[in-house]
C-alpha atoms as a PDB file:
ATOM      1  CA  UNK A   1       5.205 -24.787  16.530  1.00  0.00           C
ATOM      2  CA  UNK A   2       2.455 -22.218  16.898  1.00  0.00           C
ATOM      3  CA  UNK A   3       5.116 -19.397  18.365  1.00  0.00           C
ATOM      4  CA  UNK A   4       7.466 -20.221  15.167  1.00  0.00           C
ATOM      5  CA  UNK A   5       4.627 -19.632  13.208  1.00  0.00           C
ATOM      6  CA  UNK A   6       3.553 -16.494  14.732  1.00  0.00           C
ATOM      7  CA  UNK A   7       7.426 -15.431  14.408  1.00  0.00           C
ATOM      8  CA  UNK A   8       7.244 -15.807  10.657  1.00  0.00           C
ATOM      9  CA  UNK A   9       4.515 -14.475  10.050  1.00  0.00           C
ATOM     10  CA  UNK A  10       5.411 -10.980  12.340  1.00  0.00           C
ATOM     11  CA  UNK A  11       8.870 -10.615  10.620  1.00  0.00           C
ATOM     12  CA  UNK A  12       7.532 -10.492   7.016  1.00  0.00           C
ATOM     13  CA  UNK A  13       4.776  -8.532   8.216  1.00  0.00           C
ATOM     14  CA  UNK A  14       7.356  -6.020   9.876  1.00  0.00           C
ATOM     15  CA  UNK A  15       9.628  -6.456   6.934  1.00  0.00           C
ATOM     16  CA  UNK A  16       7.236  -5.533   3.707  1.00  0.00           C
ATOM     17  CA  UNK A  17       4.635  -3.260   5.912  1.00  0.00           C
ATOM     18  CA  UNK A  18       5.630   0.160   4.812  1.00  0.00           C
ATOM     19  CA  UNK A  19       3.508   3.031   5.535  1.00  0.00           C
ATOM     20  CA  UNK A  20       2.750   2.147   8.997  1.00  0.00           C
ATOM     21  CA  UNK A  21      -0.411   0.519  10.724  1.00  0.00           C
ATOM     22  CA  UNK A  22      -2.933   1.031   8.225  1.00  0.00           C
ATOM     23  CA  UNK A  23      -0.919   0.079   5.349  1.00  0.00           C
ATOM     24  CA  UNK A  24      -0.163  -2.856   7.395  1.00  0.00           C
ATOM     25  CA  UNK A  25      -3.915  -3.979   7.788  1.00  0.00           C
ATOM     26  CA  UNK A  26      -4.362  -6.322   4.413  1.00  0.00           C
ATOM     27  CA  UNK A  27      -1.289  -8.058   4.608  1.00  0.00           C
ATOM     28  CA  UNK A  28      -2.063  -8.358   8.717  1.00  0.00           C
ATOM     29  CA  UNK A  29      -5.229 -10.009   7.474  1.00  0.00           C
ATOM     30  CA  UNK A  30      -3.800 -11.805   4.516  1.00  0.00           C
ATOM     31  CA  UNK A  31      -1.189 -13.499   7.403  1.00  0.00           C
ATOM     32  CA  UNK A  32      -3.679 -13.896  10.267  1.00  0.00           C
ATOM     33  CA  UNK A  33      -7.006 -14.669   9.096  1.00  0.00           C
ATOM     34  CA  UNK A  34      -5.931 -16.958   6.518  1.00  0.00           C
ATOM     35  CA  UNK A  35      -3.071 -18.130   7.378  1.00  0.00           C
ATOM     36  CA  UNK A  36      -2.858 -20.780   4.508  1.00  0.00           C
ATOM     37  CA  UNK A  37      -6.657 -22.283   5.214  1.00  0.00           C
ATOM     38  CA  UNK A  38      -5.286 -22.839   9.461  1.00  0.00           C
ATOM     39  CA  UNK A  39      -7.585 -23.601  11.665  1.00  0.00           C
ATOM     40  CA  UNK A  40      -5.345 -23.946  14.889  1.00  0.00           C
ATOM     41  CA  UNK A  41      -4.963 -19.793  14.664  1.00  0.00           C
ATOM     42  CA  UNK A  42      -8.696 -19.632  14.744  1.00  0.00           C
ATOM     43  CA  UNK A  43      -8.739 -15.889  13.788  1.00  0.00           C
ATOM     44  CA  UNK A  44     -12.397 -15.372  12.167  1.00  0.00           C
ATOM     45  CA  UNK A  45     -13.155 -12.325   9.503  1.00  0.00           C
ATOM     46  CA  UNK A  46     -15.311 -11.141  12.648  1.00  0.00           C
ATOM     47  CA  UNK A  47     -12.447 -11.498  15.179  1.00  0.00           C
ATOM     48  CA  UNK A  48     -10.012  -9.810  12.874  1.00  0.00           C
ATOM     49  CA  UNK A  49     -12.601  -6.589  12.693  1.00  0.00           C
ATOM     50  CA  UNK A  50     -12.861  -6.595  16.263  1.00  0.00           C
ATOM     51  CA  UNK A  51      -9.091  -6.656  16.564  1.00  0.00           C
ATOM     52  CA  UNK A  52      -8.700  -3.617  14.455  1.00  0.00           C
ATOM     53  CA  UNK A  53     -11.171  -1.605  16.539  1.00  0.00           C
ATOM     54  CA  UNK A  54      -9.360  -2.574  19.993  1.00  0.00           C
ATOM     55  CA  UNK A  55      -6.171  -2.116  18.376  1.00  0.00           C
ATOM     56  CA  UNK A  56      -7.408   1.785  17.086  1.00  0.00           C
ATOM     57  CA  UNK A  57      -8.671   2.485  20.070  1.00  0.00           C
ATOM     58  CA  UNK A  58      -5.735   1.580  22.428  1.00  0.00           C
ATOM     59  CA  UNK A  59      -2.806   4.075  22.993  1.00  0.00           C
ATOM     60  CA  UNK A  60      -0.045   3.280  20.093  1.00  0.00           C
ATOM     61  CA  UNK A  61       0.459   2.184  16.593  1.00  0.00           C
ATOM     62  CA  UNK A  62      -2.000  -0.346  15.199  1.00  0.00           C
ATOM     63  CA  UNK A  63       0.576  -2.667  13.865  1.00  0.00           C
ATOM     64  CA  UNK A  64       2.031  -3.187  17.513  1.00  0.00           C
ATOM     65  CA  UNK A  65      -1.045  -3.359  19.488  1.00  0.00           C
ATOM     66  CA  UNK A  66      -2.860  -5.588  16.637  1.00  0.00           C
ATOM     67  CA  UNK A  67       0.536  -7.966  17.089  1.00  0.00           C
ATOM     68  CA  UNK A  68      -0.030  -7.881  20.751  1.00  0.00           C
ATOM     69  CA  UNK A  69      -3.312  -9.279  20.695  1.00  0.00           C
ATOM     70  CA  UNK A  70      -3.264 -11.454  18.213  1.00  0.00           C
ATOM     71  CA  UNK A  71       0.230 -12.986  19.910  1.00  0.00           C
ATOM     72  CA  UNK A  72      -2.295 -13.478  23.012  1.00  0.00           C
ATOM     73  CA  UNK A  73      -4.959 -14.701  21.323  1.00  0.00           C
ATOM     74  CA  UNK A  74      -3.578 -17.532  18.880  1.00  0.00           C
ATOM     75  CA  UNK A  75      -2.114 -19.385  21.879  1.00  0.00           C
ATOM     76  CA  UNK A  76      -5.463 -20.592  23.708  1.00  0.00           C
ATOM     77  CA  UNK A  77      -6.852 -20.883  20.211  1.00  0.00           C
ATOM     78  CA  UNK A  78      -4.129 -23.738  19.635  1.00  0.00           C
ATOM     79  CA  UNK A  79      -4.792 -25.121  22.811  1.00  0.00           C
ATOM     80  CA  UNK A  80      -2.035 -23.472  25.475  1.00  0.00           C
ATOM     81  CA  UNK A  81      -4.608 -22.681  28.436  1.00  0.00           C
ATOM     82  CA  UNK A  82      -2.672 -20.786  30.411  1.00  0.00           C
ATOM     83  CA  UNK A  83      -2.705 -17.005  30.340  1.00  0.00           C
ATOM     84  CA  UNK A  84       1.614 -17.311  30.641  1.00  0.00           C
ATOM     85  CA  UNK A  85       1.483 -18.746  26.813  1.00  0.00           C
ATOM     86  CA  UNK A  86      -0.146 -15.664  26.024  1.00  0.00           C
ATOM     87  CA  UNK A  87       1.584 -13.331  27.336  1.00  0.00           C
ATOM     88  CA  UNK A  88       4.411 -14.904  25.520  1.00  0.00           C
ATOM     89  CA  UNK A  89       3.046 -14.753  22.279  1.00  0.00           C
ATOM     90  CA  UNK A  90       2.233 -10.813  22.759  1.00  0.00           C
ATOM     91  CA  UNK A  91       6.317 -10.492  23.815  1.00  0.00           C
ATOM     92  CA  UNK A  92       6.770 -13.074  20.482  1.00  0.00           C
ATOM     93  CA  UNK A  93       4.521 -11.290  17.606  1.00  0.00           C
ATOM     94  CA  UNK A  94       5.531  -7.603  19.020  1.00  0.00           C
ATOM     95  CA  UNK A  95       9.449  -8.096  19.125  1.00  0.00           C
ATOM     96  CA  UNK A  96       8.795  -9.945  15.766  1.00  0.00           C
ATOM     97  CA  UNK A  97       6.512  -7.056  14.123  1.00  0.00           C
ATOM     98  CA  UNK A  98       9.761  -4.562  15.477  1.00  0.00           C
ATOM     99  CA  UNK A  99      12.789  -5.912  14.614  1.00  0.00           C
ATOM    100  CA  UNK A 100      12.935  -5.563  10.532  1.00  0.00           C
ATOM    101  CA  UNK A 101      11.533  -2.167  10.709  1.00  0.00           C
ATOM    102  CA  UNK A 102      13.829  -1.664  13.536  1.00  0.00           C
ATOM    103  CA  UNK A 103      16.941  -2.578  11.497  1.00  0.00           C
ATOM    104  CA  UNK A 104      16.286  -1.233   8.189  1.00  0.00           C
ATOM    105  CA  UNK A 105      15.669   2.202   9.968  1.00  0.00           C
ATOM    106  CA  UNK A 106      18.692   2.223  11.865  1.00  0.00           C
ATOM    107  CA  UNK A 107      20.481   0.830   8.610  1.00  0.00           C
ATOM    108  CA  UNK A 108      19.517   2.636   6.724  1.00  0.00           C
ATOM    109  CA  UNK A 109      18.778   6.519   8.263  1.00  0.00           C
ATOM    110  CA  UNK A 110      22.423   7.041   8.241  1.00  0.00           C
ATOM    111  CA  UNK A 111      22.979   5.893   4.091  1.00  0.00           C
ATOM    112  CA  UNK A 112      19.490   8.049   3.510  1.00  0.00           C
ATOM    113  CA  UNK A 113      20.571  11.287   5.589  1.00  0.00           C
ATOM    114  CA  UNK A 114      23.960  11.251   3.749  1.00  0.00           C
ATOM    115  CA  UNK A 115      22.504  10.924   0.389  1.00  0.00           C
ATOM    116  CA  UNK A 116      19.232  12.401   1.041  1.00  0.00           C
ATOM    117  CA  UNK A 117      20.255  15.387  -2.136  1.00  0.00           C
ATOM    118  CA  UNK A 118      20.450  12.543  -4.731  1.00  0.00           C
ATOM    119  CA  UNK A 119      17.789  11.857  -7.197  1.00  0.00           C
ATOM    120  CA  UNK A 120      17.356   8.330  -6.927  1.00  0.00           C
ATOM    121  CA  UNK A 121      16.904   8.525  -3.465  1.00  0.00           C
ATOM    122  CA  UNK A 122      13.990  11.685  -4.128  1.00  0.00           C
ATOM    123  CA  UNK A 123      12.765   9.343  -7.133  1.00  0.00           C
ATOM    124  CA  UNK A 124      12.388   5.798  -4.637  1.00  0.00           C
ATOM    125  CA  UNK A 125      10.656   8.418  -1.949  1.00  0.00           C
ATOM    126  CA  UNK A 126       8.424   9.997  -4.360  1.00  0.00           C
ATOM    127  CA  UNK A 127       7.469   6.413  -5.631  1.00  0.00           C
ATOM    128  CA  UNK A 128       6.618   5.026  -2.117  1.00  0.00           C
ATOM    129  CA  UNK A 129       4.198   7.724  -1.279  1.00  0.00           C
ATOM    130  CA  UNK A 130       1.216   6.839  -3.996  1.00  0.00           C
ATOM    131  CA  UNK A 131       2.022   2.953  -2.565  1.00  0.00           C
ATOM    132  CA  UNK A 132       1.448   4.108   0.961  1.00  0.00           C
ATOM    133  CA  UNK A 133      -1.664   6.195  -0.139  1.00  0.00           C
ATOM    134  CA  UNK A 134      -2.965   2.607  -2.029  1.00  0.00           C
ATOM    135  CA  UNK A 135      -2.185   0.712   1.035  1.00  0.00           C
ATOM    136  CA  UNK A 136      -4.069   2.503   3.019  1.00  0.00           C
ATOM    137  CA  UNK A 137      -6.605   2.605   0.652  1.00  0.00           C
ATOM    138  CA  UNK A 138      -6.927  -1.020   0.478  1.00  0.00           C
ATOM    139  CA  UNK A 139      -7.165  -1.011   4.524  1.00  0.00           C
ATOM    140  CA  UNK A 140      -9.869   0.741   4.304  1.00  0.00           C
ATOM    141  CA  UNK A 141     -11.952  -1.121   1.552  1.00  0.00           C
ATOM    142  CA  UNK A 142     -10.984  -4.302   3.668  1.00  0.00           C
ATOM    143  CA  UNK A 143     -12.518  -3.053   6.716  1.00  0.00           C
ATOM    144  CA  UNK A 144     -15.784  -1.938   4.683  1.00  0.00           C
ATOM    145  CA  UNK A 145     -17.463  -5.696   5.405  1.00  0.00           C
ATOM    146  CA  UNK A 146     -20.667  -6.676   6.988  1.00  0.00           C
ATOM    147  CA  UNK A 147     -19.077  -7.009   9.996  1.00  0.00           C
ATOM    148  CA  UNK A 148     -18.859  -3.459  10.340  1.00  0.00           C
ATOM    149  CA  UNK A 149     -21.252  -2.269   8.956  1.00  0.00           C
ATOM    150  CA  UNK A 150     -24.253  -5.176   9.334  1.00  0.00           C
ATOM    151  CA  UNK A 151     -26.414  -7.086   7.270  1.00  0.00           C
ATOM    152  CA  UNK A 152     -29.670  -5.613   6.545  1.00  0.00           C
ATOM    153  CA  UNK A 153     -30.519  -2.175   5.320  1.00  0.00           C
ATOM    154  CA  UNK A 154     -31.589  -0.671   9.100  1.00  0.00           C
ATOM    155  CA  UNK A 155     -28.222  -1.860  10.308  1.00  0.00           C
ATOM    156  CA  UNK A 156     -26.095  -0.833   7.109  1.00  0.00           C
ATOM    157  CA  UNK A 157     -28.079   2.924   7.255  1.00  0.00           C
ATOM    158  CA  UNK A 158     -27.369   3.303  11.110  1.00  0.00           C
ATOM    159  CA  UNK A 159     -23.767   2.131  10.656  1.00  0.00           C
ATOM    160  CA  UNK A 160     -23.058   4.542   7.705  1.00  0.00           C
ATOM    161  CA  UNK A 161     -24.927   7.371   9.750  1.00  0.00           C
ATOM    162  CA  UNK A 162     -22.621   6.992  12.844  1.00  0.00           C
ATOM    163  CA  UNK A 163     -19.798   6.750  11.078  1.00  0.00           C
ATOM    164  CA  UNK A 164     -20.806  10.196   9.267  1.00  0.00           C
ATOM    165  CA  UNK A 165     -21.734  11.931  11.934  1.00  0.00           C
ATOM    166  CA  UNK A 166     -18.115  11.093  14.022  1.00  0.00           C
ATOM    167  CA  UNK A 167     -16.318  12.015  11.241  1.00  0.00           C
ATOM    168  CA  UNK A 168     -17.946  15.437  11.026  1.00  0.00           C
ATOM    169  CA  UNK A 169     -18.206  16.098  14.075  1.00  0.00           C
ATOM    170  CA  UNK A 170     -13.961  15.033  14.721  1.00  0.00           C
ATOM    171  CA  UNK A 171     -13.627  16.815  12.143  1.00  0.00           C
ATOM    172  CA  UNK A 172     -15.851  20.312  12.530  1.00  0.00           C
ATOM    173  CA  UNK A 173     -15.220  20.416  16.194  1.00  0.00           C
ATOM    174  CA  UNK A 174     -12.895  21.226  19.200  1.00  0.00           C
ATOM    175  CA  UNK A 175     -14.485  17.841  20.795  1.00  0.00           C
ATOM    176  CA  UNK A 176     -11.937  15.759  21.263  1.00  0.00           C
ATOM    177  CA  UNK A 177     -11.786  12.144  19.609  1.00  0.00           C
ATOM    178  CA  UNK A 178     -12.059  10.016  22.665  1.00  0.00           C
ATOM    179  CA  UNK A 179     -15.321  11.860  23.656  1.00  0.00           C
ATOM    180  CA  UNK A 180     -16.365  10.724  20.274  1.00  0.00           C
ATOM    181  CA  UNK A 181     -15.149   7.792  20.314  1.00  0.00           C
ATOM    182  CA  UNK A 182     -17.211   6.485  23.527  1.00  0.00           C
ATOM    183  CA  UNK A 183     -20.400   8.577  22.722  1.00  0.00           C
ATOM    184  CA  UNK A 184     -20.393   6.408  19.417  1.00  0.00           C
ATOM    185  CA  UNK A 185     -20.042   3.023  21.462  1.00  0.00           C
ATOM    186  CA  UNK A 186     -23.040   3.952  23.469  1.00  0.00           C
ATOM    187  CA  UNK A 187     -25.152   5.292  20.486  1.00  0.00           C
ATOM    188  CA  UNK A 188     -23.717   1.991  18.642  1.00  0.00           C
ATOM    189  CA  UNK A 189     -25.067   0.063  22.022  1.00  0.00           C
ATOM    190  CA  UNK A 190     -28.638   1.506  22.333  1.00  0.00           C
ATOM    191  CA  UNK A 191     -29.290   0.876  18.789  1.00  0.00           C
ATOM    192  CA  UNK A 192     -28.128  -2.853  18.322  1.00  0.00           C
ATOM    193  CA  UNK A 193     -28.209  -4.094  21.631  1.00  0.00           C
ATOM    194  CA  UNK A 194     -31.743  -2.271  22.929  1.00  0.00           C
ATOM    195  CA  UNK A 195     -33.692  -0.763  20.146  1.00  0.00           C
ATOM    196  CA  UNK A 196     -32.629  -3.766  17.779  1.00  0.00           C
END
């Protein structure tokens, strides 16, 4: 029952996620984490956030490698111990995250390249880019929670700091982002984990 679940829930995900990963991320969340009030999926606020970060860091889109893990995940959470139920979910949410986008694009490329001088189709373009822009918005202000950026004022400060500094220094800089990226988990280590 689980994998039919996790099938539904990856096909209207893949179906009404335009703009890509990030736009994806609320209605990821608003599948996963609560998932009708589920506990069987046992996907926390926490392990959604840690999720995203895995997922970000790991080579390709977001949407695809969030689907894999969470496909992996859910499983054992509903009580399949072995690692082969797993790996089935990943192959289960991926193909199912996929397939709409998969279709529509190859349905609808051809119709689009044909027609791509009419008005209506510049108008429904033109109208999907401020949506994708607010999507992506909204993933952002969803992933703006305590548990990435902490609880108390020290943490919250530190948190806001780091995050600064890697975005000025990606930004400013010929250093590339995966330098960045582990420099800032061992910064983000010595300060929680040994000066904390």
């Amino acid at each position: 029952m689980v994998y039919l679940q996790l099938i539904w829930s990856y096909l209207k995900i893949g179906l009404f996620g335009f703009g890509g990963g990030y736009a994806m991320l609320s209605l990821i969340e608003n599948e996963i984490v609560q998932h009708g009030g589920s506990p069987s999926w046992g996907i926390s606020e926490q392990t959604f956030t840690d999720i995203v970060a895995i997922s970000q860091m790991t080579p390709g889109p977001i949407g695809i490698n969030s689907a894999t893990y969470i496909g992996y995940v859910v499983p054992a959470n509903a009580g399949f111990d072995s690692p082969w139920w797993g790996l089935l979910g990943s192959i289960v949410c991926t193909l199912a995250v996929v397939l709409p986008p998969f279709i529509l694009v190859s349905y609808t490329s051809h119709f689009i390249s044909r027609h791509r001088d009419s008005a209506i189709i510049k108008g429904v373009l033109s109208g999907l880019r401020p949506v994708v822009v607010g999507l992506i918005a909204s993933a952002a202000l969803l992933l703006m929670n305590h548990d990435n950026f902490g609880t108390t004022p020290l943490e919250l400060t530190v948190s806001v700091l780091l995050c600064l500094v890697s975005f000025l220094i990606v930004r400013y800089t010929k250093i590339h982002p995966i330098s960045v990226i582990i420099g800032a988990g061992f910064v983000g280590f010595l300060v929680y984990y040994v000066f904390m």
